[in-house]
N, C-alpha and C. Protein backbone atom coordinates (compact mmCIF):
# COMPACT_ATOMS: atom_id res chain seq x y z
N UNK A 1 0.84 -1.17 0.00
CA UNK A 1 0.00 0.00 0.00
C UNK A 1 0.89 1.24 0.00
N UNK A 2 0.82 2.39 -0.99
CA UNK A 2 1.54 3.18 -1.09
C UNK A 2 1.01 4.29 0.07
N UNK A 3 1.95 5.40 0.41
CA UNK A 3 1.47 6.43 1.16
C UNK A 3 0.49 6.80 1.08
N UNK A 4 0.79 7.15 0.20
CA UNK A 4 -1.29 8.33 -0.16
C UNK A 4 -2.05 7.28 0.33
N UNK A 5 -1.52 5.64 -0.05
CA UNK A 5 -3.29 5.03 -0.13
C UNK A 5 -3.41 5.32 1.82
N UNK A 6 -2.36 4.90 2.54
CA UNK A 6 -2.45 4.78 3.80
C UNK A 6 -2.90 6.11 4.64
N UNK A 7 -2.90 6.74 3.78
CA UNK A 7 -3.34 8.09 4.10
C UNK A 7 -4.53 8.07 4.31
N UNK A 8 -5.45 8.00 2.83
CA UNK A 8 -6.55 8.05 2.95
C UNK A 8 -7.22 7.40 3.37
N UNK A 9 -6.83 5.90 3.72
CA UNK A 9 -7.63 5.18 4.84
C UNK A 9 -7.76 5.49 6.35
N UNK A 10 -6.75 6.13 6.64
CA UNK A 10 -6.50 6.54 8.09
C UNK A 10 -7.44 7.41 7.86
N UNK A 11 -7.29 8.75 6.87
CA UNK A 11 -8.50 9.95 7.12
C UNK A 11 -10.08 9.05 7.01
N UNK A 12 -10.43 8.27 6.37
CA UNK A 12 -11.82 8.13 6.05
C UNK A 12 -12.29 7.26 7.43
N UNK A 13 -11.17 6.66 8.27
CA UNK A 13 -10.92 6.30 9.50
C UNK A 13 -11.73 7.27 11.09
N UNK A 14 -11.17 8.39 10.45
CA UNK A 14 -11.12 9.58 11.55
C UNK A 14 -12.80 9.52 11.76
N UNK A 15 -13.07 10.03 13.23
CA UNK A 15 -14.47 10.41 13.97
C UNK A 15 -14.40 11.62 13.22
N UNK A 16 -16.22 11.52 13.14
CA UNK A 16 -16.48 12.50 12.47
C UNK A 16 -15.87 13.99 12.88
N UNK A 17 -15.69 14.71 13.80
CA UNK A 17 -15.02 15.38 14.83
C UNK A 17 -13.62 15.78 14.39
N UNK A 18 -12.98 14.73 14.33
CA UNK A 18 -11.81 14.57 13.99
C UNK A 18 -11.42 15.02 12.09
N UNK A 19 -12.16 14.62 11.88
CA UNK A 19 -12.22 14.98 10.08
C UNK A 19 -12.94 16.25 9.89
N UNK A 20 -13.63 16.50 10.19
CA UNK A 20 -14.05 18.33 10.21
C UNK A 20 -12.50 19.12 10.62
N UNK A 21 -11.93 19.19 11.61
CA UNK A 21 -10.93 19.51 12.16
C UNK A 21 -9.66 19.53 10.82
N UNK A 22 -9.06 18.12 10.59
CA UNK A 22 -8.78 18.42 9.16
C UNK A 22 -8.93 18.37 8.07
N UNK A 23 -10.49 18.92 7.71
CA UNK A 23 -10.72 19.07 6.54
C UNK A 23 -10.42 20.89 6.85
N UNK A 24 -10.71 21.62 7.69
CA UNK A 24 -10.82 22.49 7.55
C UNK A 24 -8.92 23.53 7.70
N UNK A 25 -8.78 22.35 7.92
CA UNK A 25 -6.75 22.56 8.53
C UNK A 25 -6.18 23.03 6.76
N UNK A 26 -6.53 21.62 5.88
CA UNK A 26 -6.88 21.41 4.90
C UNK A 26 -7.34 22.83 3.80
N UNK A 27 -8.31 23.01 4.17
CA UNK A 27 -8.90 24.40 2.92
C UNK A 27 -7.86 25.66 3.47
N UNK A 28 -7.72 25.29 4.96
CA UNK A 28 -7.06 27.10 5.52
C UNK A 28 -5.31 26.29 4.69
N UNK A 29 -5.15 25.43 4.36
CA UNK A 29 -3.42 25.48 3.84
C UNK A 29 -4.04 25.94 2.27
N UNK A 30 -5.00 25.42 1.61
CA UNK A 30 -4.87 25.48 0.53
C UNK A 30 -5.16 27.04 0.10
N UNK A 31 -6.09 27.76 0.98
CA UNK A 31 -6.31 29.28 1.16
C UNK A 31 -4.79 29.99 0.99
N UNK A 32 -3.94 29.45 1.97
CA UNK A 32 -2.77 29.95 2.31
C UNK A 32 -1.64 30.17 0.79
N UNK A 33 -1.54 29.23 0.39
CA UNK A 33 -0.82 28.31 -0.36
C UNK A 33 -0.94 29.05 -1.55
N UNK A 34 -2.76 28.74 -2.35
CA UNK A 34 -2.89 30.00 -3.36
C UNK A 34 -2.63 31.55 -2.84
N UNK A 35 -3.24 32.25 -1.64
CA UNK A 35 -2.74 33.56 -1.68
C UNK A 35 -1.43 33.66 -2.04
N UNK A 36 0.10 33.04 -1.70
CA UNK A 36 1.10 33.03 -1.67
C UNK A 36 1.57 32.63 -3.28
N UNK A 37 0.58 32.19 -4.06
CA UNK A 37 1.04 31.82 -5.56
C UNK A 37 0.84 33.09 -6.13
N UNK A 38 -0.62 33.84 -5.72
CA UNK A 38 -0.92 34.83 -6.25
C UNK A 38 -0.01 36.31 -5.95
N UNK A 39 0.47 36.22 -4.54
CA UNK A 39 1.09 37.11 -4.53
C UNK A 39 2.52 36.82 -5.42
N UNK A 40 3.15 35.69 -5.44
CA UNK A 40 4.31 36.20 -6.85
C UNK A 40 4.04 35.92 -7.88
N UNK A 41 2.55 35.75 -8.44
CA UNK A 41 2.29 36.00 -9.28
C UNK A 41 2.47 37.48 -9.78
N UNK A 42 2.18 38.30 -9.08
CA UNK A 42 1.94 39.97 -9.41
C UNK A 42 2.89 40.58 -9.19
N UNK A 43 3.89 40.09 -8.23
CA UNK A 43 5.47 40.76 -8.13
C UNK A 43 6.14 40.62 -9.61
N UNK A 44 6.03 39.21 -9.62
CA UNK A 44 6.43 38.60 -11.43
C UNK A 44 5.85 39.68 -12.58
N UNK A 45 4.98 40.55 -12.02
CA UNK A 45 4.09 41.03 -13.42
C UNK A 45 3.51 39.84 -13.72
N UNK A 46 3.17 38.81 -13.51
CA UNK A 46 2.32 37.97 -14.51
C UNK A 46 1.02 37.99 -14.93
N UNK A 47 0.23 39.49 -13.91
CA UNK A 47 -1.07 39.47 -14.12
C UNK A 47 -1.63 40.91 -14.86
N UNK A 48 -0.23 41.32 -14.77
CA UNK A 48 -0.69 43.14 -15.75
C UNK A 48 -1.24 42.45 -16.77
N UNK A 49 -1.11 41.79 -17.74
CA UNK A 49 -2.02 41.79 -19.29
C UNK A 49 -3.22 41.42 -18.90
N UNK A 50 -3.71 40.60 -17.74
CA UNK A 50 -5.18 40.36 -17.16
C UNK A 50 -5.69 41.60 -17.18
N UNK A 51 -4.88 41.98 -15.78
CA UNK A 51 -5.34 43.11 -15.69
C UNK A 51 -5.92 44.51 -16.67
N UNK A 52 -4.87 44.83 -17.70
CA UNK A 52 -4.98 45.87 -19.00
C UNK A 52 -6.18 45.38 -19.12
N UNK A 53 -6.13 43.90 -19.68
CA UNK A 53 -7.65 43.65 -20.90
C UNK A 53 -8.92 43.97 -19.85
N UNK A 54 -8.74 43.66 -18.57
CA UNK A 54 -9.96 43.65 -17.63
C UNK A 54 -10.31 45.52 -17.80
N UNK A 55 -9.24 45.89 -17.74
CA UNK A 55 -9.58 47.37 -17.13
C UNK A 55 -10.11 48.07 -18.77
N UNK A 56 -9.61 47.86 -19.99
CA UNK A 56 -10.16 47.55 -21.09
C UNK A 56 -11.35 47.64 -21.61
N UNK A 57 -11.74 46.44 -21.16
CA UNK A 57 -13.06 45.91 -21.42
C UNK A 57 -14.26 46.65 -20.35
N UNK A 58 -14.07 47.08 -19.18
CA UNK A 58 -14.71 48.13 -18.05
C UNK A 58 -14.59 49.25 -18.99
N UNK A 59 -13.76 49.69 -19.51
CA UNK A 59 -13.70 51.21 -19.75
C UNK A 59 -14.64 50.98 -20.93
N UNK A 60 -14.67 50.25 -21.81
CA UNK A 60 -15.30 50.16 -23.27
C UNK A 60 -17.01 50.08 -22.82
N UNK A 61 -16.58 49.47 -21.62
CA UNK A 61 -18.57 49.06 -20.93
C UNK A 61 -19.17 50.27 -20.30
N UNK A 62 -18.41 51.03 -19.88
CA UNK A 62 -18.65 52.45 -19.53
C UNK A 62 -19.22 53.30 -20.72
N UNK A 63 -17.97 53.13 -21.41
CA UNK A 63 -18.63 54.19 -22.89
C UNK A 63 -19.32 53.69 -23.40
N UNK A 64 -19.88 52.64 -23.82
CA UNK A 64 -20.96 51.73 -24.40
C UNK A 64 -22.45 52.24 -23.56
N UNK A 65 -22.13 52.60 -22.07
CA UNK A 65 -23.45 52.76 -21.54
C UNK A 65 -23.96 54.36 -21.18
N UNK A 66 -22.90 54.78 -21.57
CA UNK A 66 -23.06 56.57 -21.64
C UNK A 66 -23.54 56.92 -23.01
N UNK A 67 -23.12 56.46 -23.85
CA UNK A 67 -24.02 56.38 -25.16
C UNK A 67 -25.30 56.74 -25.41
């Protein structure tokens, strides 16, 4: 039985109690984990061209509705 599998038998194992606890340990790393991708994402610049086209496409929706 490889790790993971022993893993997931132990978790599906856990009192209910016990698995709320880390499921929620769980979403707060994965919360963590993406903020921390996203933030060097944007140090990198990797999100200015999102950004341009987003701000773009707002400005064009503006003048489209002043029209």
């Amino acid at each position: 039985m490889s790790q993971l599998e022993q893993i997931e038998t132990a978790i599906l194992s856990l009192p209910s109690h016990d698995f709320e606890k880390l499921r929620q340990w769980f979403l707060n790393l994965d919360y963590e984990l993406w903020d921390e991708q996203i933030e060097r994402d944007i140090a990198d610049g990797k999100l200015e061209a999102l950004a341009a086209e987003a701000l773009a496409k707002f400005t064009e929706s503006i003048n489209e509705f002043e029209r």
